[in-house]
C-alpha atoms as a PDB file:
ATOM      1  CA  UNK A   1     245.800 -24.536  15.666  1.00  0.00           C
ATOM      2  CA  UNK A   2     248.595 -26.198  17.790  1.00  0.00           C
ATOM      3  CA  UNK A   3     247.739 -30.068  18.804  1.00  0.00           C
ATOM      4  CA  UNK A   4     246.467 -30.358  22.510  1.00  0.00           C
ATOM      5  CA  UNK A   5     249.336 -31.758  24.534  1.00  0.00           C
ATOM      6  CA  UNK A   6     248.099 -34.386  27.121  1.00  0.00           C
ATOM      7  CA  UNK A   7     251.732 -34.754  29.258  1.00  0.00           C
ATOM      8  CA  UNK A   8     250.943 -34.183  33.180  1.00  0.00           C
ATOM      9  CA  UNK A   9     247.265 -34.141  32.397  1.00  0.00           C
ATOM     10  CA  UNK A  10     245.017 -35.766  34.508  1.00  0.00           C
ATOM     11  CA  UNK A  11     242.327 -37.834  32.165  1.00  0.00           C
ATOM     12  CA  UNK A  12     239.148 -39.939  33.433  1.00  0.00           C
ATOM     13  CA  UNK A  13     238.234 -42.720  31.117  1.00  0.00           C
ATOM     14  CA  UNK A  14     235.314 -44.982  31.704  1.00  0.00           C
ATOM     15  CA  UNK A  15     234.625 -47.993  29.944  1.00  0.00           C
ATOM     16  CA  UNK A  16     238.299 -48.445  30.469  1.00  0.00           C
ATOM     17  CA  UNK A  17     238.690 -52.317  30.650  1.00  0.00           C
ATOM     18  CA  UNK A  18     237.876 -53.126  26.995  1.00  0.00           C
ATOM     19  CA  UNK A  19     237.157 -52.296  23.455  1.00  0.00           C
ATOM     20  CA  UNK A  20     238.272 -48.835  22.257  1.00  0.00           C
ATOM     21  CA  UNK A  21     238.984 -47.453  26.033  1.00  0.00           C
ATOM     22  CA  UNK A  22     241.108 -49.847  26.719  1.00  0.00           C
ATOM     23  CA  UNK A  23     242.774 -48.745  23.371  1.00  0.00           C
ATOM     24  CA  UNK A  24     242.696 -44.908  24.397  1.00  0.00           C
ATOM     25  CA  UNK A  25     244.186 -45.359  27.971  1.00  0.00           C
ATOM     26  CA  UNK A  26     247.387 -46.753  25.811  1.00  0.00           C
ATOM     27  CA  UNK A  27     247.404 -43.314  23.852  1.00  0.00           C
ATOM     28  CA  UNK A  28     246.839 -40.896  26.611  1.00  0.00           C
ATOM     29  CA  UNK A  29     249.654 -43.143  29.026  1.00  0.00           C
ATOM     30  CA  UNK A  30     251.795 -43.163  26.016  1.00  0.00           C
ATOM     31  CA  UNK A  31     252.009 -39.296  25.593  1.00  0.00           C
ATOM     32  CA  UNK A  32     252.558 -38.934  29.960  1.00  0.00           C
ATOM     33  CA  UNK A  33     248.928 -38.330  31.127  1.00  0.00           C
ATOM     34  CA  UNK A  34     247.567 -39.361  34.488  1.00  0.00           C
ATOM     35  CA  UNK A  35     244.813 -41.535  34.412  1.00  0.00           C
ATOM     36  CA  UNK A  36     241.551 -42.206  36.516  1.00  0.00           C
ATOM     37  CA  UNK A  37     240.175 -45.926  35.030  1.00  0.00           C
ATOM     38  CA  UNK A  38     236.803 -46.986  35.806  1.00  0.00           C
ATOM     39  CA  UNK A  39     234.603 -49.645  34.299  1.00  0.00           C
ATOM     40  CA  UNK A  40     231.749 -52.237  35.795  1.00  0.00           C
ATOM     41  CA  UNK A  41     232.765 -53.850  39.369  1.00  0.00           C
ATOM     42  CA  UNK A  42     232.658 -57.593  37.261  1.00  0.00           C
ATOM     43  CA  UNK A  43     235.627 -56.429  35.415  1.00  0.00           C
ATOM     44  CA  UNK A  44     237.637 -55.631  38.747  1.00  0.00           C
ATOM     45  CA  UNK A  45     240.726 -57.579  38.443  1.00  0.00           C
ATOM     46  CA  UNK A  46     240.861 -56.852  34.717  1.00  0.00           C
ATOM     47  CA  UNK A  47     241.284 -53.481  34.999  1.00  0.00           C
ATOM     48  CA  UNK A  48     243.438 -53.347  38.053  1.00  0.00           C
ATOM     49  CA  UNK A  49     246.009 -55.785  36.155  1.00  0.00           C
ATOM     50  CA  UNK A  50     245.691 -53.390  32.946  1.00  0.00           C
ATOM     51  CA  UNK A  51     246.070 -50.341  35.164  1.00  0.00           C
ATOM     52  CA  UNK A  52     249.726 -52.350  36.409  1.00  0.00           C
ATOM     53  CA  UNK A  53     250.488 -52.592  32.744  1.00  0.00           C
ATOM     54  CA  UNK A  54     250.184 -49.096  32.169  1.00  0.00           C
ATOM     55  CA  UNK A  55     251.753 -47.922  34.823  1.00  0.00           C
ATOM     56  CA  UNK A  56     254.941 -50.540  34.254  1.00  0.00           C
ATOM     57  CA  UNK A  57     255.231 -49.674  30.357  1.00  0.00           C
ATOM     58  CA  UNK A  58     255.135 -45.939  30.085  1.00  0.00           C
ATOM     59  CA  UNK A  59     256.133 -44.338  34.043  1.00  0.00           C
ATOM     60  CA  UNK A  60     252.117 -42.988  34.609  1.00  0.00           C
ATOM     61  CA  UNK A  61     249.951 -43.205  37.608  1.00  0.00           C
ATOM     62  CA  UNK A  62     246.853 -45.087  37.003  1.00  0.00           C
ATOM     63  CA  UNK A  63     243.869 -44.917  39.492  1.00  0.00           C
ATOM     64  CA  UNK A  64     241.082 -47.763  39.218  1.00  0.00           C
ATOM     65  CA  UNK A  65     237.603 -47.774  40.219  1.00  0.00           C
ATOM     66  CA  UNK A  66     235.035 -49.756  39.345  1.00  0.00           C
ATOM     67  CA  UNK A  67     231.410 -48.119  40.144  1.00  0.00           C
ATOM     68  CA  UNK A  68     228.808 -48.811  38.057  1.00  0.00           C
ATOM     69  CA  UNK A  69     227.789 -45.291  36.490  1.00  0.00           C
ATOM     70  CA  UNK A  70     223.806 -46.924  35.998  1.00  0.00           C
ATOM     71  CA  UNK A  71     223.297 -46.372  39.669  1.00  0.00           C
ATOM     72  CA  UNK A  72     221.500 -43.594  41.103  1.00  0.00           C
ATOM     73  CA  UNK A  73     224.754 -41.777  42.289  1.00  0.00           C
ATOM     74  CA  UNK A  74     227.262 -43.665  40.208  1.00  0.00           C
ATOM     75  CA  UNK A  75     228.816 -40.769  38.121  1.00  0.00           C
ATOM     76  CA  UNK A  76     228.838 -38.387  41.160  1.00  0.00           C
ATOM     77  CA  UNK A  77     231.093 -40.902  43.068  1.00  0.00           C
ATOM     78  CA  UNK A  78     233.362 -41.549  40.208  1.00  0.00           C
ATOM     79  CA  UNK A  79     233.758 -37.479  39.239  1.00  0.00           C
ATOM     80  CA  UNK A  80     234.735 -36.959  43.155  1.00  0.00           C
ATOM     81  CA  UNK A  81     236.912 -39.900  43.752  1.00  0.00           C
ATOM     82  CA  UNK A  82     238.434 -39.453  40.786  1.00  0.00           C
ATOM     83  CA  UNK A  83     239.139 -35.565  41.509  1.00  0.00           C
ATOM     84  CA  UNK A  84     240.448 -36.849  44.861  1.00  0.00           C
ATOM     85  CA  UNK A  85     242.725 -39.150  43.484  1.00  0.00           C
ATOM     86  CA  UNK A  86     244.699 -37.116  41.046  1.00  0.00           C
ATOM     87  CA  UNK A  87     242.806 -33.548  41.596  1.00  0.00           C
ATOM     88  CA  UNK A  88     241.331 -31.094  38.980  1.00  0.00           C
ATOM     89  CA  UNK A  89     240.260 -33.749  35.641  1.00  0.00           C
ATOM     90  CA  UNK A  90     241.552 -31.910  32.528  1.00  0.00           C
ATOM     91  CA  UNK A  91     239.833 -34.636  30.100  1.00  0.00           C
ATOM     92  CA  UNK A  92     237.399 -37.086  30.440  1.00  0.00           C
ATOM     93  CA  UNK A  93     236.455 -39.840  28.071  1.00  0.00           C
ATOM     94  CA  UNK A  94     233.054 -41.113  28.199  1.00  0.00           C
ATOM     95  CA  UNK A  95     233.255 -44.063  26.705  1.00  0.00           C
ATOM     96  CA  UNK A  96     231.233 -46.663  28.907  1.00  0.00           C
ATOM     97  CA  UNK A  97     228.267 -47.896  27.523  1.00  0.00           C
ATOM     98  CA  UNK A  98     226.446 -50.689  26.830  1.00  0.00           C
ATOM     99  CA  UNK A  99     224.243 -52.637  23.409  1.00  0.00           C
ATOM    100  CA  UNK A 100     221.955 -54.539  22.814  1.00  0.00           C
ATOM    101  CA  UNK A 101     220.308 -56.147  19.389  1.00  0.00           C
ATOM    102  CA  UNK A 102     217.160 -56.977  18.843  1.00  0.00           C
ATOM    103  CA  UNK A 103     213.227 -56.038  18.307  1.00  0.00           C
ATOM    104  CA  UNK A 104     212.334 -53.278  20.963  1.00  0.00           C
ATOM    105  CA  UNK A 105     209.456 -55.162  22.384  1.00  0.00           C
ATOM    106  CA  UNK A 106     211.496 -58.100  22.749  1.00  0.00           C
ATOM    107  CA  UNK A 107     214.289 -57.292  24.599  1.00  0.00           C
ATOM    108  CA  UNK A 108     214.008 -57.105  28.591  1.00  0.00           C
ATOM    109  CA  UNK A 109     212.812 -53.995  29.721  1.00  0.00           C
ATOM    110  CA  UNK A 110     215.305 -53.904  32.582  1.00  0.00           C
ATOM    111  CA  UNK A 111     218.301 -54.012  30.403  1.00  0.00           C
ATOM    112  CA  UNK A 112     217.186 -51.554  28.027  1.00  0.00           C
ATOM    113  CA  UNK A 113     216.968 -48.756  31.149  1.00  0.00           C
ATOM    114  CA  UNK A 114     220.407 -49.844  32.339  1.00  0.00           C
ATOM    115  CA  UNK A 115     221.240 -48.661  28.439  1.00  0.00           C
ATOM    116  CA  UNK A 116     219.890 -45.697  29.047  1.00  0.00           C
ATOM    117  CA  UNK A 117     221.102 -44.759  32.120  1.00  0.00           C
ATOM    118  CA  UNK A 118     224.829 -45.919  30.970  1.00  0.00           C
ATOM    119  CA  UNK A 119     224.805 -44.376  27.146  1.00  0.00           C
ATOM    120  CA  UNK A 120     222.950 -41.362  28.109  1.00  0.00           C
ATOM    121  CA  UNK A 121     222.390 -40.076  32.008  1.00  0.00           C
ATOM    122  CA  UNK A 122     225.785 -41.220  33.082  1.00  0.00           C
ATOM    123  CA  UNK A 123     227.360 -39.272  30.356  1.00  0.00           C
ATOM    124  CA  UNK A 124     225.412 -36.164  30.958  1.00  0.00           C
ATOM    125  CA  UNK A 125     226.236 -36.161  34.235  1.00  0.00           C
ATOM    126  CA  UNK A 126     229.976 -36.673  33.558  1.00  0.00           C
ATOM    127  CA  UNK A 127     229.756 -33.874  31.262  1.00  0.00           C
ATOM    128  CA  UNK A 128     228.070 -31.416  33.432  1.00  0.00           C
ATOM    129  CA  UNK A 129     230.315 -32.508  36.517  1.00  0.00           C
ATOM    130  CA  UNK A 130     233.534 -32.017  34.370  1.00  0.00           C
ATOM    131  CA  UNK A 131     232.318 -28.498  32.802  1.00  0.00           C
ATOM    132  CA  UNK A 132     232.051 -26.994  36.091  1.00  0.00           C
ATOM    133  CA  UNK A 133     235.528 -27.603  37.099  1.00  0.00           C
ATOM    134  CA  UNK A 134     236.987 -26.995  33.248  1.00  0.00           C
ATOM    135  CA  UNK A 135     234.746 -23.779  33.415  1.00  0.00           C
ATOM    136  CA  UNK A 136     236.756 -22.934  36.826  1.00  0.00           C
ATOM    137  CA  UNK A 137     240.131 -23.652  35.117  1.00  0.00           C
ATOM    138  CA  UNK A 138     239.489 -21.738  31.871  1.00  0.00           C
ATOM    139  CA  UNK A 139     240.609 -25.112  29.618  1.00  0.00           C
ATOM    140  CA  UNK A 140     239.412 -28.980  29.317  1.00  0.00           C
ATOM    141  CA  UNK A 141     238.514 -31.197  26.893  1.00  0.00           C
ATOM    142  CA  UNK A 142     235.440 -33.875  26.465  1.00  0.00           C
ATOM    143  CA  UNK A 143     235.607 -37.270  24.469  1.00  0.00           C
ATOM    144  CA  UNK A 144     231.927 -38.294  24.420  1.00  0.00           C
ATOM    145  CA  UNK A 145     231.126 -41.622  22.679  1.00  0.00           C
ATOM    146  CA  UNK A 146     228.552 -41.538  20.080  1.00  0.00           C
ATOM    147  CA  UNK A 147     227.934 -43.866  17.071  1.00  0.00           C
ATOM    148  CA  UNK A 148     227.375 -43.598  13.462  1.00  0.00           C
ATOM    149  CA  UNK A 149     224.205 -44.832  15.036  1.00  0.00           C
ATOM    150  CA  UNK A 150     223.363 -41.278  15.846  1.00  0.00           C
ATOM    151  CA  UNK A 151     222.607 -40.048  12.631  1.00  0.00           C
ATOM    152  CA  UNK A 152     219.402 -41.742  11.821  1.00  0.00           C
ATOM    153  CA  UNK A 153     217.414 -44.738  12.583  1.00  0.00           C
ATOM    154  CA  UNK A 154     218.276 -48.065  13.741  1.00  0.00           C
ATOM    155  CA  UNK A 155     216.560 -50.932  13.599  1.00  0.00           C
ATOM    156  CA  UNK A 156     216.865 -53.563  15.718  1.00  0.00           C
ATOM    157  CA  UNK A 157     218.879 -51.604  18.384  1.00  0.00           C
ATOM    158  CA  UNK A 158     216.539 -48.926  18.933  1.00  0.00           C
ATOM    159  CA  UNK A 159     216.995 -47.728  22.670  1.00  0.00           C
ATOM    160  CA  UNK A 160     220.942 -47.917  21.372  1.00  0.00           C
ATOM    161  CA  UNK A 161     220.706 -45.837  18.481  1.00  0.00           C
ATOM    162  CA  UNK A 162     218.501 -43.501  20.493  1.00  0.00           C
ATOM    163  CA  UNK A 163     220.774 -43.124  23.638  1.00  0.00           C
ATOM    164  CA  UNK A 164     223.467 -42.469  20.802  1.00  0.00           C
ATOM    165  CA  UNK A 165     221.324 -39.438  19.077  1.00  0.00           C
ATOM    166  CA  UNK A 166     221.183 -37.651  22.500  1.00  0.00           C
ATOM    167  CA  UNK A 167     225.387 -38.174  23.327  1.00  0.00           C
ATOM    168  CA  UNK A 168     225.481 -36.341  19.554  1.00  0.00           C
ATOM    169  CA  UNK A 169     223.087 -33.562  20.328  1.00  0.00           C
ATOM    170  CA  UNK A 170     223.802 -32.855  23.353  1.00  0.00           C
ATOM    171  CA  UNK A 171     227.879 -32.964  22.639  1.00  0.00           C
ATOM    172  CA  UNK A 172     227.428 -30.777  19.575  1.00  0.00           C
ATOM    173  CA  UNK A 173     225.111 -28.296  20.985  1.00  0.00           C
ATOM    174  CA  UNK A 174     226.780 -28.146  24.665  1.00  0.00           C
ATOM    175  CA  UNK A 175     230.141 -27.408  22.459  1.00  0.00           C
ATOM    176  CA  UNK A 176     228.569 -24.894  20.220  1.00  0.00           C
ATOM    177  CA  UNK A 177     227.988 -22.862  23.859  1.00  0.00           C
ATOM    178  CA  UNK A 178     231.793 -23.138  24.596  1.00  0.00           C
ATOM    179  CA  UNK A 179     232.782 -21.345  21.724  1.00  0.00           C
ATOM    180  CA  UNK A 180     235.100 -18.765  22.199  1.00  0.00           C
ATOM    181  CA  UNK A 181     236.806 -20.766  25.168  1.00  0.00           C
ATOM    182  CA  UNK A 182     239.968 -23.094  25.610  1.00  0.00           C
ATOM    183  CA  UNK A 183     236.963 -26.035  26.119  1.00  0.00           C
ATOM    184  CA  UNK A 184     236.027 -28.578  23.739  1.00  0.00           C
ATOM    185  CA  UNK A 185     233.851 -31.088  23.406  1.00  0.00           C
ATOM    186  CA  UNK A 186     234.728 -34.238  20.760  1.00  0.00           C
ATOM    187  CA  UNK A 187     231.705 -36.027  19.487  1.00  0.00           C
ATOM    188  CA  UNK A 188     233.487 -39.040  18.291  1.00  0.00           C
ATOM    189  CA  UNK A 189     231.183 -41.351  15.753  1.00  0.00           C
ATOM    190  CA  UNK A 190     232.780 -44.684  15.114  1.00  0.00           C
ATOM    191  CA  UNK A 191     231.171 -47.724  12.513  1.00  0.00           C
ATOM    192  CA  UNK A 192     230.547 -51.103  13.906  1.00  0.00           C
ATOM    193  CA  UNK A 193     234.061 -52.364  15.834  1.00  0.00           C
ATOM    194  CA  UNK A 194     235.347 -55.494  17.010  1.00  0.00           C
ATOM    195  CA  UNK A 195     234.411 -54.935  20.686  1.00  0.00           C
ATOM    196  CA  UNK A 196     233.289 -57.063  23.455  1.00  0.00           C
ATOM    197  CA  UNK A 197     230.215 -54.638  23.184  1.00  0.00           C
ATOM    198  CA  UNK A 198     229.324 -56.471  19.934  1.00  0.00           C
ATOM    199  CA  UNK A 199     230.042 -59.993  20.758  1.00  0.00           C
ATOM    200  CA  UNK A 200     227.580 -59.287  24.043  1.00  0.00           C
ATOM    201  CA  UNK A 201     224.661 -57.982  22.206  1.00  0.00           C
ATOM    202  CA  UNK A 202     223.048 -60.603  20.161  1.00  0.00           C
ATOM    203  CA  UNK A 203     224.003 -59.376  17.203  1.00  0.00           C
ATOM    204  CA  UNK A 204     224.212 -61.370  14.281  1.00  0.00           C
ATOM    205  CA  UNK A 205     228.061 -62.215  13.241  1.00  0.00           C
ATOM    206  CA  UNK A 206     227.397 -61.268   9.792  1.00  0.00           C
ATOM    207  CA  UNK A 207     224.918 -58.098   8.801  1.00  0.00           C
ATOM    208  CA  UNK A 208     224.286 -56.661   5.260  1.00  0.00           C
ATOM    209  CA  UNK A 209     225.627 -53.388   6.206  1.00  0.00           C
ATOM    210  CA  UNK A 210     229.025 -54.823   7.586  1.00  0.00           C
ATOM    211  CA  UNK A 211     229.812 -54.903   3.318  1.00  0.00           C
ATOM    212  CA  UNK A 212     229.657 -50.893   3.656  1.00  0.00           C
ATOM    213  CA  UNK A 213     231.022 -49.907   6.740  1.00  0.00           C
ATOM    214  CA  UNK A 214     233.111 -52.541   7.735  1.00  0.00           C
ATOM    215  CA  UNK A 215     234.143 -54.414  11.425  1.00  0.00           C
ATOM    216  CA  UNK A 216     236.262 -52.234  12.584  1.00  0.00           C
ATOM    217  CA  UNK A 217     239.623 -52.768  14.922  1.00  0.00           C
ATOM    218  CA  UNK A 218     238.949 -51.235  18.133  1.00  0.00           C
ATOM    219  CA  UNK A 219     243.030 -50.295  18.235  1.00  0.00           C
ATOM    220  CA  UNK A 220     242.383 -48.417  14.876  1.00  0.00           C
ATOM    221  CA  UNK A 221     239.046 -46.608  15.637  1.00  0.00           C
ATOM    222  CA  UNK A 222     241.240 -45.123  19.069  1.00  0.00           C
ATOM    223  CA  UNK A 223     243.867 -43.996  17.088  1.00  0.00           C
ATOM    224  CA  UNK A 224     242.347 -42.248  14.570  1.00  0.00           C
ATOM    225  CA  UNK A 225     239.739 -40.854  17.289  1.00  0.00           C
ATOM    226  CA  UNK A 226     242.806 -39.886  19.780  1.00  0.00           C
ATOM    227  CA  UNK A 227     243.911 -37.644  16.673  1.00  0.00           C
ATOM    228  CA  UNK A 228     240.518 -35.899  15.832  1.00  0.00           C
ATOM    229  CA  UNK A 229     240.719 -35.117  19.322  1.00  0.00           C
ATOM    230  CA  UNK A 230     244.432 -33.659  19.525  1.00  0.00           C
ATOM    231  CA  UNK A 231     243.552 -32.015  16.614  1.00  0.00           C
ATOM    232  CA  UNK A 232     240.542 -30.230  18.150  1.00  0.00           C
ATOM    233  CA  UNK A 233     237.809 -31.717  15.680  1.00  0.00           C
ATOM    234  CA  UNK A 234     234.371 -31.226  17.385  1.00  0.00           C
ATOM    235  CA  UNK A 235     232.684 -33.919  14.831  1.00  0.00           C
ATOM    236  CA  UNK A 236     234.533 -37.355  13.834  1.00  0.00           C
ATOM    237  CA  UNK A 237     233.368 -40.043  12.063  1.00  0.00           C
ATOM    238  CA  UNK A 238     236.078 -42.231  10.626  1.00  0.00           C
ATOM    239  CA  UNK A 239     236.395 -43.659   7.162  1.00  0.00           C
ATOM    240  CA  UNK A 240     235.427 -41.663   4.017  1.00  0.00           C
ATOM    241  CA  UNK A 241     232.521 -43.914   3.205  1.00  0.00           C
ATOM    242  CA  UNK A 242     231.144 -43.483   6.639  1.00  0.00           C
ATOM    243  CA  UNK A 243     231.240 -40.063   6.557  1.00  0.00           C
ATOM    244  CA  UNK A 244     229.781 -40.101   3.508  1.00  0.00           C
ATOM    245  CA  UNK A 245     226.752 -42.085   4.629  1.00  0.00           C
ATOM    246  CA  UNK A 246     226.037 -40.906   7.560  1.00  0.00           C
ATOM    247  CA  UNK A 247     227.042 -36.972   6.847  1.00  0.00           C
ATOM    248  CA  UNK A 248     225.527 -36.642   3.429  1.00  0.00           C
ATOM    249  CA  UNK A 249     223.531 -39.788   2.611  1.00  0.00           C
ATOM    250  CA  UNK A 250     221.069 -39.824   5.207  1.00  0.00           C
ATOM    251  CA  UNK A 251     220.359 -36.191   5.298  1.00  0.00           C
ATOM    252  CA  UNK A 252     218.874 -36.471   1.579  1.00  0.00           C
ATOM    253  CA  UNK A 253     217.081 -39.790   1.995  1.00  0.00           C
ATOM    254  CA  UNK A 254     213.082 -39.474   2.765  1.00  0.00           C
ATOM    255  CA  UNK A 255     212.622 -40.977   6.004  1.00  0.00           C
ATOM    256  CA  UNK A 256     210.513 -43.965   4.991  1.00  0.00           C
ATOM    257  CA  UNK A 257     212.889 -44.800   2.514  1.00  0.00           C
ATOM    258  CA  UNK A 258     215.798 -44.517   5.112  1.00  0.00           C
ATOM    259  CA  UNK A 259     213.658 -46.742   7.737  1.00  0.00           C
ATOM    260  CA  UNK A 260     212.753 -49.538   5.350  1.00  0.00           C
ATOM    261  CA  UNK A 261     216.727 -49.470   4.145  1.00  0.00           C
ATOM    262  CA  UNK A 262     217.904 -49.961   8.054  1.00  0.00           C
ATOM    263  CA  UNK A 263     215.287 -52.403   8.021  1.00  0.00           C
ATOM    264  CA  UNK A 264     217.159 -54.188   5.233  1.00  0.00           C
ATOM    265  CA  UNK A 265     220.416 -53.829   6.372  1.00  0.00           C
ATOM    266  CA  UNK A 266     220.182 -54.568  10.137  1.00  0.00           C
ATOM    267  CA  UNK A 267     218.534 -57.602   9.396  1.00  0.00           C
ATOM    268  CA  UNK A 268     220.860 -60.855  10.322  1.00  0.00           C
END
C-alpha cells in the first residue's frame, strides 16, 4: 500500500495550539498541506502567532479559529467555516480534548460534562460532518484521538478514560463500515505525554505506572502517530510495551484484578 500523500490537502486540526496538535500541524505544513487550526478562544493569540509561523517556515496557508467545540453548535460552525475557508476538508484531526484527575465524586460536575462534550460529542460530530463530504468525494482520512486509556479502566480519571473508550469504539467500528473505500479512520492511542493537558489536570507529577509506560514527548508521540497514519494503520498505540499492555495484557486479566491494579498504579 502506497503512503497517503498530504501535499495540496486541505486538513482541520483542533486542539491545534498545544501538546501533540501543535506537533502534527508541523508535519502536515511540512509535507505542503493546507490547514484549518482551531483550539479554545483563551488561546487566541497563541494560535494566530503559531499559524504565522507556519505559514512563514514552510509556504502553507493556515486558517485560525478559535470556537469552543463544548458548545451546543460548536463543531457545526467550525466544519462550515472551515469548509469555507479552504473548501472540501480531506483530513481532519480530532485532537481537542480535555483531562482531568481525580475521584469521580470529587471533581466538579460542570467540568466533567465539558469533558464529555469535548472528548466525545465534539468528535462525533466532526466525524459524521467530515464523512459526509469524504463520502461525496470518494477519499478522506480521520485522525481521532484516543488514549491507551481506552482499553480498560481508569481510576482516578474516570469520565476521561470513558470519553476515551467511546473515540476507540466508535473510530474502530465507524472504520470497519468504510471498508472497501479510499476512507480511513486512524484510532491513534498514545501513553501518558508531556502535554499542557497533564500539567492542567491535577495529576500527580510522579505515578507508579509512569515506570511502565513512560512521559512521553508530545513531538515524538506526533511523529510516530503522523506515520501510522501515512501508512494507513487503523489501530496505533506506540511503544512495544504499550502495546503489549494494553493489546494483550488487559484482555487476559480478570476484571477485578485489572481494577484493583489501576487502583494501584493511578494512585499519586
Amino acid at each position: 500500500m502506497s503512503k497517503y500523500n498530504v501535499k495540496g490537502k486541505n486538513v482541520l486540526i483542533t486542539g491545534a495550539a498545544s501538546g501533540i496538535g501543535k506537533e502534527f500541524c508541523s508535519l502536515f505544513a511540512a509535507d505542503g498541506a493546507s490547514l484549518v487550526l482551531d483550539d479554545m478562544p483563551a488561546k487566541k493569540e497563541a494560535l494566530e502567532g503559531w499559524a504565522k509561523e507556519l505559514e512563514g517556515k514552510f509556504g502553507i496557508k493556515a486558517c485560525v479559529f478559535n470556537i469552543d467545540l463544548s458548545t451546543d453548535n460548536g463543531p457545526e460552525r467550525l466544519y462550515d467555516s472551515a469548509r469555507e475557508a479552504l473548501g472540501n476538508i480531506d483530513v481532519l484531526l480530532n485532537d481537542a480534548g480535555t483531562f482531568h484527575y481525580g475521584n469521580f465524586t470529587d471533581i466538579d460536575y460542570n467540568k466533567q460534562v465539558f469533558m464529555v462534550r469535548t472528548n466525545a460529542l465534539a468528535l462525533f460530530k466532526l466525524t459524521w460532518l467530515a464523512l459526509q463530504d469524504m463520502k461525496k468525494a470518494g477519499s478522506g482520512r480521520i485522525i481521532n484521538m484516543s488514549s491507551c486509556s481506552a482499553f480498560q479502566p481508569t481510576v482516578y480519571h474516570a469520565v476521561y478514560g470513558a470519553s476515551k473508550a467511546f473515540v476507540q469504539s466508535l473510530s474502530e467500528t465507524v472504520n470497519a463500515e468504510l471498508a472497501g473505500t479510499d476512507i480511513r479512520i486512524l484510532a491513534f492511542c498514545p501513553p501518558y505525554t508531556k502535554t499542557p493537558l497533564i500539567k492542567d489536570a491535577n495529576q500527580p507529577e510522579k505515578l507508579p505506572w509512569f515506570a511502565i509506560s513512560g512521559l512521553w514527548d508530545p513531538a515524538v508521540i506526533a511523529r510516530q502517530g503522523y506515520k501510522a497514519f501515512k501508512d494507513g494503520k487503523t489501530v496505533f498505540i506506540p511503544g512495544p510495551m504499550n502495546w503489549l499492555m494494553h493489546s494483550v495484557v488487559v484482555r487476559l486479566t480478570p476484571h477485578n484484578m485489572l481494577n484493583a491494579t489501576s487502583k494501584l498504579m493511578m494512585k499519586g
